[in-house]
N, C-alpha and C. Protein backbone atom coordinates (compact mmCIF):
# COMPACT_ATOMS: atom_id res chain seq x y z
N UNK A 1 22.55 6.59 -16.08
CA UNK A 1 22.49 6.23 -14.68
C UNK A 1 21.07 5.97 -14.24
N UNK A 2 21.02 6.02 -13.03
CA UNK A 2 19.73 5.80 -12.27
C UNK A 2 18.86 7.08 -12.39
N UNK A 3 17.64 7.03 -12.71
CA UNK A 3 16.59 8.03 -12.57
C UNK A 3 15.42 7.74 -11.94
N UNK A 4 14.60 8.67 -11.52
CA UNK A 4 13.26 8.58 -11.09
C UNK A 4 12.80 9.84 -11.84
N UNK A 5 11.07 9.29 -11.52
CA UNK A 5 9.99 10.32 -12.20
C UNK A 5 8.65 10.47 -11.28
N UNK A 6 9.13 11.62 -11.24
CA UNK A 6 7.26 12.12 -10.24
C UNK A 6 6.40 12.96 -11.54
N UNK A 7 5.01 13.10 -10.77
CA UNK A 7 4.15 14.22 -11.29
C UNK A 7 3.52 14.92 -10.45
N UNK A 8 3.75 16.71 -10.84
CA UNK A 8 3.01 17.38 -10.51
C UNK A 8 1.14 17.26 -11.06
N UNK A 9 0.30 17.25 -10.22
CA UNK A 9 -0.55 16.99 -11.21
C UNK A 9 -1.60 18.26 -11.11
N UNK A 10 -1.07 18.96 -9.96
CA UNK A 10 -1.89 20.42 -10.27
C UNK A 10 -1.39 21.12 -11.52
N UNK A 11 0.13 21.14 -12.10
CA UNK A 11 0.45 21.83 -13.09
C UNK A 11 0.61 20.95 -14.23
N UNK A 12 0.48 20.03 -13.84
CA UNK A 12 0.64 18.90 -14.92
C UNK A 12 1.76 18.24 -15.55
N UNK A 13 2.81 18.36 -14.74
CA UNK A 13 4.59 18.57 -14.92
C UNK A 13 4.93 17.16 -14.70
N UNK A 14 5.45 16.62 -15.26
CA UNK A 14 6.57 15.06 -15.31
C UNK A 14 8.12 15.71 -15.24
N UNK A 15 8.22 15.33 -13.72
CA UNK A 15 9.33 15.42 -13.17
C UNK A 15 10.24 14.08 -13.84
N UNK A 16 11.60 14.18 -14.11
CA UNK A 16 12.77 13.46 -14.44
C UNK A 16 13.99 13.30 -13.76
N UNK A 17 14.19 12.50 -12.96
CA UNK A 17 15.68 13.33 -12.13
C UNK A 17 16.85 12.42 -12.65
N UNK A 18 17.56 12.88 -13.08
CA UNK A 18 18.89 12.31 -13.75
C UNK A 18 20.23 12.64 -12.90
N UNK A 19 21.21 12.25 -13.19
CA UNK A 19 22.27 12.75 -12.11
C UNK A 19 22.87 13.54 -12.35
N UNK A 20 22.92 14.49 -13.07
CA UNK A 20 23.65 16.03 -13.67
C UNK A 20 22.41 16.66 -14.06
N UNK A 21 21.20 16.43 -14.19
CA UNK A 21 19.93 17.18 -14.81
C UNK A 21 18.61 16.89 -13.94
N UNK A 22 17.30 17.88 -14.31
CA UNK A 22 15.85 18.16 -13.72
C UNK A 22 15.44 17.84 -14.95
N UNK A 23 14.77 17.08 -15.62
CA UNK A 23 13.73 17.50 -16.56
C UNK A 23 12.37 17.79 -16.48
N UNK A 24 11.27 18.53 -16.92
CA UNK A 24 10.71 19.13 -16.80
C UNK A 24 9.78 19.14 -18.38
N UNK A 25 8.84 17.92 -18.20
CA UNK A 25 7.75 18.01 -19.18
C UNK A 25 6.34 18.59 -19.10
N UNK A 26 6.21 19.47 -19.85
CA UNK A 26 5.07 20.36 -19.55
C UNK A 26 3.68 19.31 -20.58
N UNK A 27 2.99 18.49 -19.57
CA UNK A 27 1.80 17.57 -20.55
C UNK A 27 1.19 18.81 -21.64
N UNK A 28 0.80 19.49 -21.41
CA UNK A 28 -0.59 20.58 -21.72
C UNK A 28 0.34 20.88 -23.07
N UNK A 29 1.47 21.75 -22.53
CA UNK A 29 2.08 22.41 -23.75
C UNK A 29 2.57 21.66 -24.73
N UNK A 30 3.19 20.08 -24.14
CA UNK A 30 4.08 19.08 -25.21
C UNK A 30 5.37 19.54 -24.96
N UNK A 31 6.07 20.23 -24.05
CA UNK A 31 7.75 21.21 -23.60
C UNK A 31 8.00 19.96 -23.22
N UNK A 32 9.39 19.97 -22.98
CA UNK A 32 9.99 19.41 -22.84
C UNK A 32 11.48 20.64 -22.10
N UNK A 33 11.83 20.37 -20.80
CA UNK A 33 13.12 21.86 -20.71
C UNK A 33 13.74 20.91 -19.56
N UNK A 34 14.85 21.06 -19.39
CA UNK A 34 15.57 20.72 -18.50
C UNK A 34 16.88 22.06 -17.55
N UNK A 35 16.97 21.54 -16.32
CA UNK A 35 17.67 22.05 -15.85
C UNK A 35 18.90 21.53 -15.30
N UNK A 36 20.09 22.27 -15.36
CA UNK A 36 21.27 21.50 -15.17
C UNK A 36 21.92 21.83 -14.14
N UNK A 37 21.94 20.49 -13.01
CA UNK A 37 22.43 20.21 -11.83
C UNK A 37 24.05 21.54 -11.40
N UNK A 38 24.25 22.27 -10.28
CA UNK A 38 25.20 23.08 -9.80
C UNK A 38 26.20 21.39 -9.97
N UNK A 39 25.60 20.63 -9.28
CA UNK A 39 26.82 19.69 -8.60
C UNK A 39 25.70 18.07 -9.34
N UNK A 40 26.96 16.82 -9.39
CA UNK A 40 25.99 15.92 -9.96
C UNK A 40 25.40 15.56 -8.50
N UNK A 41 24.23 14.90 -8.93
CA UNK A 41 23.64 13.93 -7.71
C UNK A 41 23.69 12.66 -7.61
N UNK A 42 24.35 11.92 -6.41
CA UNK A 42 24.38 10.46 -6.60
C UNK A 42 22.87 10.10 -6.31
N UNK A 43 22.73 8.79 -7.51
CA UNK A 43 20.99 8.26 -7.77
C UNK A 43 21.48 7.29 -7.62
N UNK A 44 21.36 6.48 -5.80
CA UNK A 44 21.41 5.13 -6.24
C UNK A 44 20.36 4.21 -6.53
N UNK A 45 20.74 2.91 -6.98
CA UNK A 45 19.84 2.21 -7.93
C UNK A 45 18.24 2.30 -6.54
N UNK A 46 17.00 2.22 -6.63
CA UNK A 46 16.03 2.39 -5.90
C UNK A 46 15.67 4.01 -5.35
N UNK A 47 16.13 4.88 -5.88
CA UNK A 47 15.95 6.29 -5.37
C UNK A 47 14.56 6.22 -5.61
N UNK A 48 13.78 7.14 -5.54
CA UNK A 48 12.56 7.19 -6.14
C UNK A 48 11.96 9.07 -5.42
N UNK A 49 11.32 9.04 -6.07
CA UNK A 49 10.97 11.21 -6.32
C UNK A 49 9.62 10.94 -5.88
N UNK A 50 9.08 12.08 -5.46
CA UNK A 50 7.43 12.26 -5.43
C UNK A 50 7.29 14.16 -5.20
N UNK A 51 6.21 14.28 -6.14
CA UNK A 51 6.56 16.16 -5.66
C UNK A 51 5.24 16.24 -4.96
N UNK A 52 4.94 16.92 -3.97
CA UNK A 52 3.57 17.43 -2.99
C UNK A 52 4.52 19.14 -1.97
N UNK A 53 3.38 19.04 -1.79
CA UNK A 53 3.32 20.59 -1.15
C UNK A 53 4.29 21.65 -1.94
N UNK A 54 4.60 21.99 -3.45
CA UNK A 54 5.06 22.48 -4.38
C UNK A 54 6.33 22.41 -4.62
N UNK A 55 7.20 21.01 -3.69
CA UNK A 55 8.50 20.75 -3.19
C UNK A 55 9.07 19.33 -4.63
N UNK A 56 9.92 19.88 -5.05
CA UNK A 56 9.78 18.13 -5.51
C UNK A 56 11.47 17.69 -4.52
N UNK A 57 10.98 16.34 -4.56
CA UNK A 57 11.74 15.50 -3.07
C UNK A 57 11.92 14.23 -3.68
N UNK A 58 13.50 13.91 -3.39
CA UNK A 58 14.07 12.63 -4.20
C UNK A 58 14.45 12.09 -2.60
N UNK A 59 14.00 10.27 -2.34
CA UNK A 59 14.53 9.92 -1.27
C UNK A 59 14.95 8.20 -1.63
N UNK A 60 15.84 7.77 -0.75
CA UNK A 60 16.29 6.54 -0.49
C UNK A 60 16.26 6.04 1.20
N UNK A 61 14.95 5.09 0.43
CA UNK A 61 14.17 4.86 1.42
C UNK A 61 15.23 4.11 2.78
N UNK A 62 16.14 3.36 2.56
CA UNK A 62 16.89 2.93 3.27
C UNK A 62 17.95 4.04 4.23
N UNK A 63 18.29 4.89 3.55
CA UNK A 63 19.23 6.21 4.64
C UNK A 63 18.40 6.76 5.48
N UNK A 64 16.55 6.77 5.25
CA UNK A 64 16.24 7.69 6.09
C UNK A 64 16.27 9.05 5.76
N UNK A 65 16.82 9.24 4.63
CA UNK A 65 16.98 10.99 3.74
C UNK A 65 16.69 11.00 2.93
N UNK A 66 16.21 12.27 3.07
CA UNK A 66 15.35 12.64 2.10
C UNK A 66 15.37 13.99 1.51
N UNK A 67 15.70 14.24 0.05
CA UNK A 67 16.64 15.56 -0.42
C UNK A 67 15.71 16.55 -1.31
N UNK A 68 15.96 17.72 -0.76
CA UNK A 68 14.79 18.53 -1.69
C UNK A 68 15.48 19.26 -2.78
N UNK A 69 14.50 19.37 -3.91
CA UNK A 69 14.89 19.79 -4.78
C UNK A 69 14.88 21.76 -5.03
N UNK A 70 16.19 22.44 -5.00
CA UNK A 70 15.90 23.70 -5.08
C UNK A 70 16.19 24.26 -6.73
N UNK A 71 14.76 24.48 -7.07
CA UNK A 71 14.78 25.03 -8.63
C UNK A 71 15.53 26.57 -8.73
N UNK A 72 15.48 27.01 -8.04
CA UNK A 72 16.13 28.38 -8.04
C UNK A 72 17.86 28.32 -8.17
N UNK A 73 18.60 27.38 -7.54
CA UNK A 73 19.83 27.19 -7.30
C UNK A 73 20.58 26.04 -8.15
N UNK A 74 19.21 25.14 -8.77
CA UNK A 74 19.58 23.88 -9.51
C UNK A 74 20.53 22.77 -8.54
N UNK A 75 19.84 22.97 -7.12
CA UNK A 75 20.49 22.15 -6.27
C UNK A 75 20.00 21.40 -5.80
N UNK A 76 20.58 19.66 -4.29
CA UNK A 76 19.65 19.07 -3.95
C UNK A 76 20.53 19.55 -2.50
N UNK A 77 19.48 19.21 -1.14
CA UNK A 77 20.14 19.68 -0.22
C UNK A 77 20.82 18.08 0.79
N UNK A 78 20.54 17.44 -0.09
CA UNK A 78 21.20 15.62 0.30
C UNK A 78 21.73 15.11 -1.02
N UNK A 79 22.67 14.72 -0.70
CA UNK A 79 23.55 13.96 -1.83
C UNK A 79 24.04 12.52 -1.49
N UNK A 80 23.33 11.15 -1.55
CA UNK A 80 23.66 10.38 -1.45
C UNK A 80 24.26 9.28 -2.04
N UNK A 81 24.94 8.57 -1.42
CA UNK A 81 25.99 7.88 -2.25
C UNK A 81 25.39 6.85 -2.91
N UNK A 82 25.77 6.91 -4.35
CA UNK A 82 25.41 5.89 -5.59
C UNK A 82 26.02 4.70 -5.49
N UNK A 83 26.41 4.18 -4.02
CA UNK A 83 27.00 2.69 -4.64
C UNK A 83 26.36 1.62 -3.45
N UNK A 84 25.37 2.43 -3.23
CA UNK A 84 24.25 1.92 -1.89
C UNK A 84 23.01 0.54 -3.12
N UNK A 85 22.36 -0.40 -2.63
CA UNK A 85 21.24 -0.97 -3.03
C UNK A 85 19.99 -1.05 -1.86
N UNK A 86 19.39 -1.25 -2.31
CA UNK A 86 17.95 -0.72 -1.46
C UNK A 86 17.47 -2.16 -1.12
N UNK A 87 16.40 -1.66 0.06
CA UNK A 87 15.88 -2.98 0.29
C UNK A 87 14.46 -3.04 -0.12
N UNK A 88 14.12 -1.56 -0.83
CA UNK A 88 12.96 -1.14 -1.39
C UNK A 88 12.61 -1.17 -2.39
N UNK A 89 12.76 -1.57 -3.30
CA UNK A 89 12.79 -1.78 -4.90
C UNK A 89 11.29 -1.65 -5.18
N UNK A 90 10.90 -0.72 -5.81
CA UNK A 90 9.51 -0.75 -6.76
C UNK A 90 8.59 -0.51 -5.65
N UNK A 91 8.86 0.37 -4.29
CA UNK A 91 7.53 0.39 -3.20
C UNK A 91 6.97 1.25 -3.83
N UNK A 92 5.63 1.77 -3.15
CA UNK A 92 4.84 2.54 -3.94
C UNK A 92 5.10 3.86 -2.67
N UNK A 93 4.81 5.08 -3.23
CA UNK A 93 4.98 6.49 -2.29
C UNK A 93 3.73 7.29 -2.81
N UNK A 94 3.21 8.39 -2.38
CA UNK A 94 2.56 9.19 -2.22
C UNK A 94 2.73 10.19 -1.22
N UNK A 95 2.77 11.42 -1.66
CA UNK A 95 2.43 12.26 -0.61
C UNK A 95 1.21 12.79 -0.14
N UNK A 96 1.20 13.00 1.35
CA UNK A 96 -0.37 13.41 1.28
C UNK A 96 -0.19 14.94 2.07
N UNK A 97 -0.99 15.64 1.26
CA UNK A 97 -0.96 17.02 1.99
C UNK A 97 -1.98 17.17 3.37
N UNK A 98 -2.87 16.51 3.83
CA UNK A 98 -3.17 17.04 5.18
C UNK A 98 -2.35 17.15 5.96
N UNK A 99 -1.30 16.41 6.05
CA UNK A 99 0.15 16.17 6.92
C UNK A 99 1.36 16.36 6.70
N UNK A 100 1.22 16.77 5.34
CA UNK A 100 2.72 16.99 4.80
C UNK A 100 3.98 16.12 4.89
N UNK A 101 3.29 14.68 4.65
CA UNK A 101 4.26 13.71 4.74
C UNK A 101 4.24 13.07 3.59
N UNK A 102 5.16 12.03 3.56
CA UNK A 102 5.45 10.81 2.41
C UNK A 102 4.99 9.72 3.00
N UNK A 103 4.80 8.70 2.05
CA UNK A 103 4.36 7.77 2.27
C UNK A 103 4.91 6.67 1.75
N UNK A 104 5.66 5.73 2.02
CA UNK A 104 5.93 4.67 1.67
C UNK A 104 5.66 3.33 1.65
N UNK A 105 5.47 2.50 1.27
CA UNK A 105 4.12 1.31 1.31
C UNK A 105 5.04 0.08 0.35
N UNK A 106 5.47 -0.75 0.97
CA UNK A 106 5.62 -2.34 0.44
C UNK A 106 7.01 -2.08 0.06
N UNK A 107 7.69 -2.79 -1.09
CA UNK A 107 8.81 -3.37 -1.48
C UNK A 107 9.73 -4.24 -1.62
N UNK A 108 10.94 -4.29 -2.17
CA UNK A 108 11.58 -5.81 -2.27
C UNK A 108 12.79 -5.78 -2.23
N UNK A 109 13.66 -6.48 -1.45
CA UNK A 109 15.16 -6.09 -1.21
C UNK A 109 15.89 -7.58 -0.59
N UNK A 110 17.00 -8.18 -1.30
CA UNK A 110 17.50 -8.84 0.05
C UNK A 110 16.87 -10.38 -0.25
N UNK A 111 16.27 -10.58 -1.40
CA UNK A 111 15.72 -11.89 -1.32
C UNK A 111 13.76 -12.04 -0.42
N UNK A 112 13.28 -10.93 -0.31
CA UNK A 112 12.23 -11.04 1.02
C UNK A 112 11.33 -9.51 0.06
N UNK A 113 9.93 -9.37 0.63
CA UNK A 113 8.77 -8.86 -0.39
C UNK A 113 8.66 -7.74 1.47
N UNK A 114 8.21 -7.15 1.25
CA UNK A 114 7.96 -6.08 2.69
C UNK A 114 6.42 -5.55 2.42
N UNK A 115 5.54 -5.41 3.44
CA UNK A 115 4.20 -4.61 3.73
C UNK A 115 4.62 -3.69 4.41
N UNK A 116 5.64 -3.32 5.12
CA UNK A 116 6.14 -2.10 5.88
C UNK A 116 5.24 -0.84 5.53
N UNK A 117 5.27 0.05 5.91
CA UNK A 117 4.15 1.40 5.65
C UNK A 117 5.32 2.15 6.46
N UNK A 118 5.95 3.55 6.02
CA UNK A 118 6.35 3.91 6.08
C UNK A 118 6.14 5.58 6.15
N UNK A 119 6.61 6.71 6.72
CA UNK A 119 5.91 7.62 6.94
C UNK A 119 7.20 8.60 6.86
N UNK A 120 7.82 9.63 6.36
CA UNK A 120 8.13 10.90 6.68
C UNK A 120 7.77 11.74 6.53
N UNK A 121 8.07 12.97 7.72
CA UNK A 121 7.04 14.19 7.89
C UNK A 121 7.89 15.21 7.38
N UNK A 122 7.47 16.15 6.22
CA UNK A 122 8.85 16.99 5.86
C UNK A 122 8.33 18.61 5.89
N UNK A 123 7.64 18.30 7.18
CA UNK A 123 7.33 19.51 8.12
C UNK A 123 8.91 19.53 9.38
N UNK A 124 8.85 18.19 10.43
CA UNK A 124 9.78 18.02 11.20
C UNK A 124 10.84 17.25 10.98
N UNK A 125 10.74 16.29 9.78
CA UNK A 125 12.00 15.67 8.89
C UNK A 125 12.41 14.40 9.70
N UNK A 126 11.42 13.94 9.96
CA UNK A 126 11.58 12.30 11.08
C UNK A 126 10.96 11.14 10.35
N UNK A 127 11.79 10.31 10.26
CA UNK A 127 10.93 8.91 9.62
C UNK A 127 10.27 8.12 10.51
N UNK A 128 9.43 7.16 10.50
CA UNK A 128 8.37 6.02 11.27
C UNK A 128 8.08 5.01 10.61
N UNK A 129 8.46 4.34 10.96
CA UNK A 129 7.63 2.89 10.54
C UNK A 129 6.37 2.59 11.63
N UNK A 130 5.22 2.53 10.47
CA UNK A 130 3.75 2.13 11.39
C UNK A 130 3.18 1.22 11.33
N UNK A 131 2.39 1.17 12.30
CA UNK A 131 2.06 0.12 12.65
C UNK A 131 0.35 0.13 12.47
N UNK A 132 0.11 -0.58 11.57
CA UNK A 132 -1.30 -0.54 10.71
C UNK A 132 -1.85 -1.51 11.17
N UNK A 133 -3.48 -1.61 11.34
CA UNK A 133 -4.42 -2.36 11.89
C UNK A 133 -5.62 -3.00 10.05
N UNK A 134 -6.50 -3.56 10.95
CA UNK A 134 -7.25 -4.10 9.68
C UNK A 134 -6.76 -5.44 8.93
N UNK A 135 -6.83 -5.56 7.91
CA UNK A 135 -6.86 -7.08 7.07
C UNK A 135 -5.63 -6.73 6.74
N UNK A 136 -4.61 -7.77 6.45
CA UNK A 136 -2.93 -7.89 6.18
C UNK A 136 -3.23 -7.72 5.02
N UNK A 137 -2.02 -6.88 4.97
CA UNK A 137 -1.27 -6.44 3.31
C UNK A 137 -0.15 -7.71 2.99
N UNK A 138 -0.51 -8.28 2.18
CA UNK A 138 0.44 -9.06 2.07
C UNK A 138 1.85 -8.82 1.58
N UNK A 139 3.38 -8.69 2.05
CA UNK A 139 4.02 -8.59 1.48
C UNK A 139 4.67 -8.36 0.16
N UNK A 140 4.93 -7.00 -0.69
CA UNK A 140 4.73 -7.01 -2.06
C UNK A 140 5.89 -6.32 -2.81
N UNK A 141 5.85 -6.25 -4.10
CA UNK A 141 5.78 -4.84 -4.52
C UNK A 141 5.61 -5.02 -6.00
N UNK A 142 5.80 -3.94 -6.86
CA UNK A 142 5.10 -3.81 -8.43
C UNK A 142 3.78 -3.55 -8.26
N UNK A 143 3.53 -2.97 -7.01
CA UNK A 143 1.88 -3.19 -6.54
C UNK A 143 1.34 -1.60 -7.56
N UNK A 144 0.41 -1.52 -7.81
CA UNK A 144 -0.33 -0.06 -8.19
C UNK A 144 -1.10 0.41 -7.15
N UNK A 145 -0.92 2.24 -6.93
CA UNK A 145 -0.82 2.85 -5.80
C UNK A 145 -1.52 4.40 -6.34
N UNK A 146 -2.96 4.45 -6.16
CA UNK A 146 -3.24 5.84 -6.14
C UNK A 146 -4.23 6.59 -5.23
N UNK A 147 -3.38 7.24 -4.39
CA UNK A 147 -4.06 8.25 -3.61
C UNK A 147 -4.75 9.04 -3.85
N UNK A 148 -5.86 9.82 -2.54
CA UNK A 148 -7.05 10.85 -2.96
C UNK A 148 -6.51 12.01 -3.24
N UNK A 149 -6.59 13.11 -3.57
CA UNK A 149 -6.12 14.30 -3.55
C UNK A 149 -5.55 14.71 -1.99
N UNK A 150 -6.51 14.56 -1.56
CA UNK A 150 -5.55 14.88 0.54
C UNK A 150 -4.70 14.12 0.83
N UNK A 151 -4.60 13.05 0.27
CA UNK A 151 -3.75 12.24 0.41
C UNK A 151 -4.20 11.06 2.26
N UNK A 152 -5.16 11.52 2.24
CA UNK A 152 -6.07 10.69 3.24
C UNK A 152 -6.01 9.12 3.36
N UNK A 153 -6.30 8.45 1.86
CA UNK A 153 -6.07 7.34 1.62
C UNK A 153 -5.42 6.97 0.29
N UNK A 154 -5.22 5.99 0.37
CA UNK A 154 -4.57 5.43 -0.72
C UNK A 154 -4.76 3.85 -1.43
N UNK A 155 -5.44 3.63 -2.38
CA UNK A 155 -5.51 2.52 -2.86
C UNK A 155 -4.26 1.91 -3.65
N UNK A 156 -4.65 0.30 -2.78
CA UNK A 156 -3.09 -0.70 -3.29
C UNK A 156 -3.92 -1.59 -4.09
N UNK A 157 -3.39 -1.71 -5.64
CA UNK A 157 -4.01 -3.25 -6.05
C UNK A 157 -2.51 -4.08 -6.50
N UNK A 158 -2.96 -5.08 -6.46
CA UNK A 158 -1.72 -6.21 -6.85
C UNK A 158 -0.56 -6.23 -7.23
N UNK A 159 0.28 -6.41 -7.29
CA UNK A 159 1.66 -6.93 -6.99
C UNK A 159 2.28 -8.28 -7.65
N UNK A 160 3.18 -8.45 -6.97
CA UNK A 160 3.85 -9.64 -6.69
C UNK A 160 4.42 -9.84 -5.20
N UNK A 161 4.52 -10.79 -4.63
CA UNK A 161 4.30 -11.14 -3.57
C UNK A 161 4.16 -12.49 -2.86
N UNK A 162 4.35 -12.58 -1.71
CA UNK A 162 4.34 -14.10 -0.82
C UNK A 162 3.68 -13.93 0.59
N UNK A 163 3.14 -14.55 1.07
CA UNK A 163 2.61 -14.63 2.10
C UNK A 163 3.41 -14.12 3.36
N UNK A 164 4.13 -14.99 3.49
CA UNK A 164 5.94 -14.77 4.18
C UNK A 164 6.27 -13.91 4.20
N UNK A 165 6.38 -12.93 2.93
CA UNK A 165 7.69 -12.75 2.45
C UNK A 165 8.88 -12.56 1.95
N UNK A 166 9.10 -14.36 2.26
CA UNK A 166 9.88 -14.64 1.53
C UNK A 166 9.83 -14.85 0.08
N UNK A 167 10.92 -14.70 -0.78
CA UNK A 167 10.78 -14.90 -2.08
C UNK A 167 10.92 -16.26 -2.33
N UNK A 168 11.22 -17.24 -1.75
CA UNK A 168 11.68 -18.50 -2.00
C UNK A 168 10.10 -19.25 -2.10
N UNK A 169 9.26 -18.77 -0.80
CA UNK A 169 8.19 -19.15 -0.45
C UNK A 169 6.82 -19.21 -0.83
N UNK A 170 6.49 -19.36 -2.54
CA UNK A 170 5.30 -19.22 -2.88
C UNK A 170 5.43 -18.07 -3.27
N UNK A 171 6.26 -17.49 -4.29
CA UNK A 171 5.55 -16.17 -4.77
C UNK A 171 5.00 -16.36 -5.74
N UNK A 172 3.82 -14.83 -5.94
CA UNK A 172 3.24 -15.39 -6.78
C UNK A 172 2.05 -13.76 -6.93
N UNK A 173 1.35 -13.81 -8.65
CA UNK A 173 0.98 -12.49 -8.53
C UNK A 173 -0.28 -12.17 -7.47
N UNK A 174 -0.23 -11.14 -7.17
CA UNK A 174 -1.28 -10.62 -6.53
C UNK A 174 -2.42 -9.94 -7.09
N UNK A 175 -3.81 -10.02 -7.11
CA UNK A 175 -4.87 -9.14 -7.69
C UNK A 175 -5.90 -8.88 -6.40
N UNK A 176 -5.45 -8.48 -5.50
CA UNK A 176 -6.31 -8.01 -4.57
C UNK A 176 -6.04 -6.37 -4.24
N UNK A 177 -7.18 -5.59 -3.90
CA UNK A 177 -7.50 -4.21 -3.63
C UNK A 177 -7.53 -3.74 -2.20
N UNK A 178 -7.09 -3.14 -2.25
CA UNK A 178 -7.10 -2.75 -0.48
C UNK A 178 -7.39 -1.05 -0.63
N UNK A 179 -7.66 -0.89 0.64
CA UNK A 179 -7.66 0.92 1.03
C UNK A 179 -6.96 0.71 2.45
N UNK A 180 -5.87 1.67 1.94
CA UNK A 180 -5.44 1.85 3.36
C UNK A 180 -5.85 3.85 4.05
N UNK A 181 -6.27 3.27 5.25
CA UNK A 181 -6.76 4.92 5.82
C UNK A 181 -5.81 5.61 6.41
N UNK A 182 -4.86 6.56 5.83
CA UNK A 182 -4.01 7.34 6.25
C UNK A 182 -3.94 7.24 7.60
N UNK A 183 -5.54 8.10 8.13
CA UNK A 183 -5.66 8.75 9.01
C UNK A 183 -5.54 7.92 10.59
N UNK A 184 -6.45 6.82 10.08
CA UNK A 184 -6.53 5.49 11.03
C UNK A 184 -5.71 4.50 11.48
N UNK A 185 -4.83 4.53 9.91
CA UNK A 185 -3.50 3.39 9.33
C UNK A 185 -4.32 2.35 9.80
């Protein structure tokens, strides 16, 4: 089925999420352990994971939910339905701990490329779409995405992408660098 993969990178852990299983690669040691789901989880196709504030968190960016992972119980506390498609395909996420939010940034769904910037806070559990200032992000995704440790900012380089957009309209790869400022957007 459908999976995603985060990293812890204080412990150094490669998260796996499968739909009956956790896996759990330990870099340092070379482990490899998994844990097996109470109940399966529907992964539909575009799910995507990110672990911050010692939580790991599987979401679909389109419901607006966003499901945490409880290692103690081998449970998720959202179970969404696997026969959903996204309009997000391949955006890039980060969490940033000054704020204890997610971050969602670009994607592709629907025939059309998105710069959207996206925000949930999983302190009060509310999504936002923002509204960012500065030089245009051009519509993307496949873009590469790595944030500071605070999660303050985040560097975007290239993609694929259209001016538009649209996919019909000139796509074409991208090699440009951006910083986007959390704090400022």
């Amino acid at each position: 089925g459908n999976a995603s993969v985060t990293f812890d990178s204080e412990r150094g852990i490669v998260y796996i999420l499968g739909r009956d299983s956790v896996f759990h690669y330990d870099c340092a040691k070379d482990i490899l352990s998994a844990d097996r789901l109470e109940q399966a989880q529907g992964l539909p196709a575009g799910n995507q994971a990110v672990f911050g504030g010692k939580h790991l968190y599987n979401f679909f960016t389109d419901f607006k939910k966003v499901s945490t992972y409880d290692d103690e119980h081998h449970t998720w506390d959202f179970n969404p339905s696997k026969d959903s498609v996204t309009r997000f395909w391949h955006a890039n996420r980060f969490y940033a701990p000054f704020d204890s939010s997610i971050y969602i940034i670009g994607g592709y769904g629907y025939y059309l490329f998105t710069n959207q910037v996206q925000r949930y806070s999983t302190t009060n559990h509310t999504w936002e779409t923002l509204t960012t200032t500065g030089d245009k992000l051009i519509p993307r995704y496949m873009a590469a995405l790595c944030a500071t440790p605070d999660g303050d900012s985040a560097y975007i380089i290239g993609g694929y992408g259209s001016e538009t957009g649209d996919q019909l309209l000139d796509p074409h790869n991208l090699y440009d660098l951006h910083l986007f400022d959390v704090k400022a957007r």
